[in-house]
Protein backbone atom coordinates (compact mmCIF):
# COMPACT_ATOMS: atom_id res chain seq x y z
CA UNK A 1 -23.78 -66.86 50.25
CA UNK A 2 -26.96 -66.68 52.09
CA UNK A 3 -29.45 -63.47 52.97
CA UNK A 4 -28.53 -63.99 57.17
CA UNK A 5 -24.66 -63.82 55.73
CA UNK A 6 -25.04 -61.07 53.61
CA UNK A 7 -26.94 -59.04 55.94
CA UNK A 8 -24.67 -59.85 58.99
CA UNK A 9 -21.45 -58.69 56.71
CA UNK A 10 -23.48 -55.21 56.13
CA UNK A 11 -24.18 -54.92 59.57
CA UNK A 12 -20.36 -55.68 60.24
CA UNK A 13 -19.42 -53.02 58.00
CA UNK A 14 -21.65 -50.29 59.03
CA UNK A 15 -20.65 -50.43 62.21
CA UNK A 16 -16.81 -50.67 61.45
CA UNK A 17 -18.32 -47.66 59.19
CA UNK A 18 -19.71 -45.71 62.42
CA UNK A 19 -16.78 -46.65 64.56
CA UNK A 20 -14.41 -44.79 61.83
CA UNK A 21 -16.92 -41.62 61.47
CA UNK A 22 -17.24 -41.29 65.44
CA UNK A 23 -13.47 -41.29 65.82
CA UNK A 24 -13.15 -38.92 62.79
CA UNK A 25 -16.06 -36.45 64.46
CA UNK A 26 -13.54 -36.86 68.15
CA UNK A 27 -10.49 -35.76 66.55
CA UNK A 28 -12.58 -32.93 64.41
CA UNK A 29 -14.77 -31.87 67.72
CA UNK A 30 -13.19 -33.30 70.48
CA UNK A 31 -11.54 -31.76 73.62
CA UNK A 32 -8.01 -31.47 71.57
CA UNK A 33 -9.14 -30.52 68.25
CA UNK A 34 -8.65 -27.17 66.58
CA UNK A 35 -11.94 -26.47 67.13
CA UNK A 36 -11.82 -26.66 70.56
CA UNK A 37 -8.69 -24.68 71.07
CA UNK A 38 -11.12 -21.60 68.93
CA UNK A 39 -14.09 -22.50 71.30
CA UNK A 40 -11.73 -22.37 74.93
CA UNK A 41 -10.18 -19.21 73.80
CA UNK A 42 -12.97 -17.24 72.12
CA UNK A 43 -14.78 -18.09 75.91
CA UNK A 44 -11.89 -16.49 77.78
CA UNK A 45 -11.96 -13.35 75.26
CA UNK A 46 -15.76 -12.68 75.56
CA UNK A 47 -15.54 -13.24 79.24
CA UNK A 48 -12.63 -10.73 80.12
CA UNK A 49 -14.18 -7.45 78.05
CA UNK A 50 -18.05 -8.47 79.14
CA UNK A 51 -20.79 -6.82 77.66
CA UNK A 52 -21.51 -3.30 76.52
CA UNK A 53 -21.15 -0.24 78.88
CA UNK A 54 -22.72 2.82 77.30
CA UNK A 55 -24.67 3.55 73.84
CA UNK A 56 -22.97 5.75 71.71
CA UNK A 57 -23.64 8.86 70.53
CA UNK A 58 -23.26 11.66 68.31
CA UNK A 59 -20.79 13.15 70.38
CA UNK A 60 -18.57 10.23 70.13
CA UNK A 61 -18.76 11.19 66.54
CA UNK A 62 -16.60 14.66 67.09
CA UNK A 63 -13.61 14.57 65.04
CA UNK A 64 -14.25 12.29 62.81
CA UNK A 65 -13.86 12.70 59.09
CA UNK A 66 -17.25 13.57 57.73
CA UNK A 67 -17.17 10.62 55.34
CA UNK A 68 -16.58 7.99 58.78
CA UNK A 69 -19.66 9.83 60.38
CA UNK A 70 -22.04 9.53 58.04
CA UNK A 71 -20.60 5.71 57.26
CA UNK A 72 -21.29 5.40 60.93
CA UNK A 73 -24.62 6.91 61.46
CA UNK A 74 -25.76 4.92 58.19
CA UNK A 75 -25.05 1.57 60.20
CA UNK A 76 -27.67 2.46 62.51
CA UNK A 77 -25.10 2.55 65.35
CA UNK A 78 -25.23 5.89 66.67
CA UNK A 79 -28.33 5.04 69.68
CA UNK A 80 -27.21 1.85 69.95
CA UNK A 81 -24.76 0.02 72.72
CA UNK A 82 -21.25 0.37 72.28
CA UNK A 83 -19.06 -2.62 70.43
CA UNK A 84 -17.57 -4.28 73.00
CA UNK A 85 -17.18 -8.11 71.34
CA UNK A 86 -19.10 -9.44 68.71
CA UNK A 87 -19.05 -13.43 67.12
CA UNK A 88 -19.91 -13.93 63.39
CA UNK A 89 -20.75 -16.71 61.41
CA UNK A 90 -19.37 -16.87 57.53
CA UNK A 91 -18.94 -19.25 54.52
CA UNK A 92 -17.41 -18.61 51.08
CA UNK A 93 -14.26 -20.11 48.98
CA UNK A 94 -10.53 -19.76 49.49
CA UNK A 95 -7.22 -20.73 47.51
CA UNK A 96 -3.68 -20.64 47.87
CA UNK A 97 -2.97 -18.93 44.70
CA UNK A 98 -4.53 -17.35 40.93
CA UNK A 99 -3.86 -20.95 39.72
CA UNK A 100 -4.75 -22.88 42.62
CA UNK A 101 -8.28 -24.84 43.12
CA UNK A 102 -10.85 -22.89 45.38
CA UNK A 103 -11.80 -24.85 48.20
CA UNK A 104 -14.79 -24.18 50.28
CA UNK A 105 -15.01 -23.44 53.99
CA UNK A 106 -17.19 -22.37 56.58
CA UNK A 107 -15.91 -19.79 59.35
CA UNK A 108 -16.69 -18.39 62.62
CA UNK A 109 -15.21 -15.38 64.33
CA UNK A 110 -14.92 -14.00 67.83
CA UNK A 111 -13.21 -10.14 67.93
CA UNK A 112 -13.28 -8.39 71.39
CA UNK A 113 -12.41 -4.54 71.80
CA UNK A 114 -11.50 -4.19 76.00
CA UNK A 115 -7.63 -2.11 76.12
CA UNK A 116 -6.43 -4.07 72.65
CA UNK A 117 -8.52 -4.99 69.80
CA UNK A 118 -8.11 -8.29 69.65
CA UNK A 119 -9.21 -11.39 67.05
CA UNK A 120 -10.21 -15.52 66.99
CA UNK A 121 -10.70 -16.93 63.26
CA UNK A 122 -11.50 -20.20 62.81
CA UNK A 123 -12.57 -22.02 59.56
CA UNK A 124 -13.31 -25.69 58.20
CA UNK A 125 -12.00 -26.24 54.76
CA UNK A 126 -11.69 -28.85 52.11
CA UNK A 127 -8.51 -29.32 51.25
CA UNK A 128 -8.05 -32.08 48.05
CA UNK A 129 -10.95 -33.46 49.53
CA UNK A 130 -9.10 -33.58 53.22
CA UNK A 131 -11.68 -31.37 56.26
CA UNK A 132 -8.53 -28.84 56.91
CA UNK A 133 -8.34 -26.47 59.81
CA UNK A 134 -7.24 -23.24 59.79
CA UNK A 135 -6.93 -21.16 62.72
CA UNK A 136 -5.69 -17.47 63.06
CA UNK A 137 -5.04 -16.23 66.81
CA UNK A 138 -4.27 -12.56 67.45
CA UNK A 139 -4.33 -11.62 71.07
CA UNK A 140 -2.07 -9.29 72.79
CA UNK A 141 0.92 -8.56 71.19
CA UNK A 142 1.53 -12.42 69.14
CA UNK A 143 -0.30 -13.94 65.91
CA UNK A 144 -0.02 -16.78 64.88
CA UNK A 145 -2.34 -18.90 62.02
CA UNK A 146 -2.35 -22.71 61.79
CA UNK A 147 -3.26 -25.06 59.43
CA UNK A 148 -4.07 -28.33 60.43
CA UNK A 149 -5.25 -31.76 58.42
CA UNK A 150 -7.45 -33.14 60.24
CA UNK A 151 -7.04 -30.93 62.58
CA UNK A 152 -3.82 -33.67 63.51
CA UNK A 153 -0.64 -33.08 61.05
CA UNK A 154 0.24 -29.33 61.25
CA UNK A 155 1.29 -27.87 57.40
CA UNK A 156 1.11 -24.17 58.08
CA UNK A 157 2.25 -22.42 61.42
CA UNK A 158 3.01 -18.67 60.89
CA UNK A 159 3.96 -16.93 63.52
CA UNK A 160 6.72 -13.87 63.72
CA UNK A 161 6.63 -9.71 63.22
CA UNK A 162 5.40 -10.13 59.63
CA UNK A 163 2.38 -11.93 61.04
CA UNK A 164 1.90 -9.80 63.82
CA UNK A 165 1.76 -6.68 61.39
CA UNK A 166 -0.44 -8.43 58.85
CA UNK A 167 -3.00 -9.78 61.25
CA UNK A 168 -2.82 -5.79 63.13
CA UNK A 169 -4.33 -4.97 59.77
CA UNK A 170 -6.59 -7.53 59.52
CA UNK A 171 -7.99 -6.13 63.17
CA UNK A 172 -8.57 -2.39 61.47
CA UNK A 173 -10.36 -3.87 58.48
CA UNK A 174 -12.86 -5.92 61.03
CA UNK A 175 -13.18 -2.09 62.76
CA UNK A 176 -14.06 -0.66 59.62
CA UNK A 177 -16.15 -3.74 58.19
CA UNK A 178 -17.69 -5.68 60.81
CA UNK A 179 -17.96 -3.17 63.66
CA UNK A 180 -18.12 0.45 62.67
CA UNK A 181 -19.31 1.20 66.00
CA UNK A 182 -15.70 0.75 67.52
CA UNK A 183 -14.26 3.70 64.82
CA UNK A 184 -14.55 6.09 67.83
CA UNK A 185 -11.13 3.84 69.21
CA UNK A 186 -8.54 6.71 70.52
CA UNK A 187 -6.09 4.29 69.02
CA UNK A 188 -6.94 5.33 65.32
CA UNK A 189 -5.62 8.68 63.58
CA UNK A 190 -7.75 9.84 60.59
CA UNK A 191 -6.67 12.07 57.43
CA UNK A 192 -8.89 12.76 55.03
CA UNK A 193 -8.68 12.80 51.60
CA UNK A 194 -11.45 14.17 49.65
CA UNK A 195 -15.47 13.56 50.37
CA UNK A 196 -14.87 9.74 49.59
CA UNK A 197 -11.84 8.64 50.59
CA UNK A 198 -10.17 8.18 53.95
CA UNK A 199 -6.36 7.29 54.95
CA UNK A 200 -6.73 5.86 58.88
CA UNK A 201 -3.93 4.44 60.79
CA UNK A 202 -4.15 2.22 64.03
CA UNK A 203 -1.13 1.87 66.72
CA UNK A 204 -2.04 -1.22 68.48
CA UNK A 205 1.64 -2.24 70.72
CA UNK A 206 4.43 -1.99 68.50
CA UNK A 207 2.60 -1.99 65.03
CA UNK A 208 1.26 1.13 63.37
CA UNK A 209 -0.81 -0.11 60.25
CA UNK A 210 -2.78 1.84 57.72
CA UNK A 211 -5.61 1.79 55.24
CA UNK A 212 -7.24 3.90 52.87
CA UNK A 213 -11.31 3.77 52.95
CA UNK A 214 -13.70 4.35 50.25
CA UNK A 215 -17.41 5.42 50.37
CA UNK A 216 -19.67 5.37 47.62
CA UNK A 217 -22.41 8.36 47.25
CA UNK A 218 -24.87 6.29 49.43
CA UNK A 219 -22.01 6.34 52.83
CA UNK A 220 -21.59 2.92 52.19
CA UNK A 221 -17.56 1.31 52.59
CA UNK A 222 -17.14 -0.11 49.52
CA UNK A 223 -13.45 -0.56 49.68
CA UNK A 224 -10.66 -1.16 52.16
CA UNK A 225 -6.73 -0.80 50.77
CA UNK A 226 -3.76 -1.33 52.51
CA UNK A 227 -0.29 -1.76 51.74
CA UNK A 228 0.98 -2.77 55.35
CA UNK A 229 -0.18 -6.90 55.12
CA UNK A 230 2.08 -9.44 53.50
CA UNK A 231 1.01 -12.51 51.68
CA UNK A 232 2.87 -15.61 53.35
CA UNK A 233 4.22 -18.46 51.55
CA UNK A 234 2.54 -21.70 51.60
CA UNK A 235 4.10 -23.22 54.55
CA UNK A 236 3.92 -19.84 56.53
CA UNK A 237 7.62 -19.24 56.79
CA UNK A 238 8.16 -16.46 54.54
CA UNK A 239 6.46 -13.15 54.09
CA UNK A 240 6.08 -10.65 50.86
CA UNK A 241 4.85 -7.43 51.73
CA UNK A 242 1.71 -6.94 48.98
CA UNK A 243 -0.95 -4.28 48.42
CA UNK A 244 -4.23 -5.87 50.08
CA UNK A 245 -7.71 -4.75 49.67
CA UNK A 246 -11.29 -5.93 50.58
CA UNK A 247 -14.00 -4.33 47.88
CA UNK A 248 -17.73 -5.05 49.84
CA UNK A 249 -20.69 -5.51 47.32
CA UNK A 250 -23.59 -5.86 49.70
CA UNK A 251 -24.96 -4.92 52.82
CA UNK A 252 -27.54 -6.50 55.60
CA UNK A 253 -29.07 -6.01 58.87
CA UNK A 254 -27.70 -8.13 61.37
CA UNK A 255 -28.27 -7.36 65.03
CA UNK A 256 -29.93 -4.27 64.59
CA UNK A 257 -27.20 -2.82 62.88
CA UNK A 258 -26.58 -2.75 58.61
CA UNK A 259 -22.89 -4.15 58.13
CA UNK A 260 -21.55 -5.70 55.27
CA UNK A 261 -23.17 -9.25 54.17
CA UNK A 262 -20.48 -10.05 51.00
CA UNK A 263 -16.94 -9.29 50.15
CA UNK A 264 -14.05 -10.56 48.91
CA UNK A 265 -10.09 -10.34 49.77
CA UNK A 266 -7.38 -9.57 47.13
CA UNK A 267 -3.83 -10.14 46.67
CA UNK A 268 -2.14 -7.17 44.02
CA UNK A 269 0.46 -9.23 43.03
CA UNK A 270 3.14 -8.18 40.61
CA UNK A 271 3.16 -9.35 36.99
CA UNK A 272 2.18 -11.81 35.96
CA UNK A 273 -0.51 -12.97 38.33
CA UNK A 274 -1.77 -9.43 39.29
CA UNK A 275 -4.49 -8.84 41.19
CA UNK A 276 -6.60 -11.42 41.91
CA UNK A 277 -9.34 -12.72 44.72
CA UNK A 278 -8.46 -15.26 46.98
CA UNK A 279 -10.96 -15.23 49.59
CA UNK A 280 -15.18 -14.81 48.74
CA UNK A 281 -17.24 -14.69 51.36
CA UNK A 282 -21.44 -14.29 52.74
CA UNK A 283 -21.49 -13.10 56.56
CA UNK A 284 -24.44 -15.31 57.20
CA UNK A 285 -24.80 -13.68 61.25
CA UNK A 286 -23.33 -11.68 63.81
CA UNK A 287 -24.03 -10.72 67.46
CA UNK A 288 -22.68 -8.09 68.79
CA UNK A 289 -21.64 -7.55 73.17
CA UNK A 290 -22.16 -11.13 73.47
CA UNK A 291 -19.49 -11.18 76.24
């Protein structure tokens, strides 16, 4: 075989090469990928709460367990604009299960706070090696999380009042976590327990969820526990109600204000797999009243 005829069969197969990568970055990225559906709707969200109306102050504080003041104040958001949306950027590792592989993934997140709390999770995921989709949508009264190969063949789509509940929780631990600022909601009851520990419960529509928050001697949250979420099976059509909790290790400043920068998520299974982390993750940014 000659150079010109080894070089023109390269050529040949780049391009066959490039052909297959553009059509694999279309269905990824394009106008009917998973992605896009995240993008569209985050864009509507942001756009129907707009941006921030007032700062908030220490009389927005009034009534608050002590503990959730001081957790608040130490944020830096008391001076500051109230939370009205914010989007966030994370990465970290996730599995199915204490014996299954972790896979990797990258995230981004769009909550907005108007008359409902509401939340847009999207994250990119390799599954056996396959980029995998995942995509949880709570707005309004219906959840719903999706996972997608390719962002083509659907193998997860949970949907249903166990979902709705679980993801209701999953909105008071962003309150708590991500946006302390929005802890002045009307919608949240407090009780508290000692000079660390808080019980607060959120009625968003037809869901009343609850959590029990723990500060360390610095008014940092260093632990969110809640026994109203349920672990779903692996195709997303069943439900088991398990304890849930989110233990935070680290803290940043981000947009002015100091939120949490590392965490984890974990499952308190019974015997014999116990409690265990399935989700790790860095918040690597996040802007808040971007509406």
């Amino acid at each position: 075989m000659s150079n010109g005829t080894g070089i023109r069969r390269l050529v040949a197969a780049a391009g066959v090469v490039g052909v297959l990568w553009g059509i694999a970055q279309y269905v990824l990225q394009g106008p009917y990928s998973m992605r896009s559906r995240f993008r569209h709707a985050a864009m509507v969200e942001l756009a129907r709460v707009g941006g921030a109306r007032r700062v908030l102050t220490d009389a927005d504080l009034v009534g608050l367990p002590e503990p959730v003041a001081r957790y608040v104040r130490r944020t830096g958001s008391v001076g500051r604009p109230i939370v009205t949306s914010f989007r966030a950027r994370i990465h970290g590792r996730i599995r199915a299960g204490v014996d299954r592989p972790w896979m990797p993934f990258v995230g981004e997140q769009v909550n907005t706070y108007g008359d409902e709390p509401n939340r847009l999770f999207f994250i990119t995921a390799a599954m056996k090696g396959l980029p995998t989709d995942i995509f949880h949508e709570f707005v309004d009264e219906s959840a719903n999380m999706t996972v997608k190969v390719f962002s083509l063949v659907t193998i997860v789509d949970a949907r249903g009042p166990d979902m709705n509940r679980s993801e209701t929780v999953t909105i008071l631990n962003d309150m708590c976590v991500l946006a302390p600022a929005t802890l002045i909601d009307p919608a949240l009851t407090w009780k508290a327990l000692d000079d660390r520990h808080v019980v607060v419960i959120l009625d968003r529509f037809d869901e009343t969820v609850s959590a029990t928050l723990t500060f360390d001697d610095d008014d940092r949250l260093v632990d969110f526990v809640s026994d109203d979420r349920s672990r779903s099976s692996s195709d997303g059509r069943s439900f088991t109600p398990q304890r849930w909790s989110t233990p935070l290790s680290a803290q940043r400043d981000f947009d002015g204000r100091r939120v949490m920068a590392h965490g984890e998520a974990r499952w308190h299974a019974p015997l014999p797999e116990g409690e265990f982390p399935y989700l790790d993750f860095d918040l690597d940014a996040i802007t808040y009243n971007v509406g």
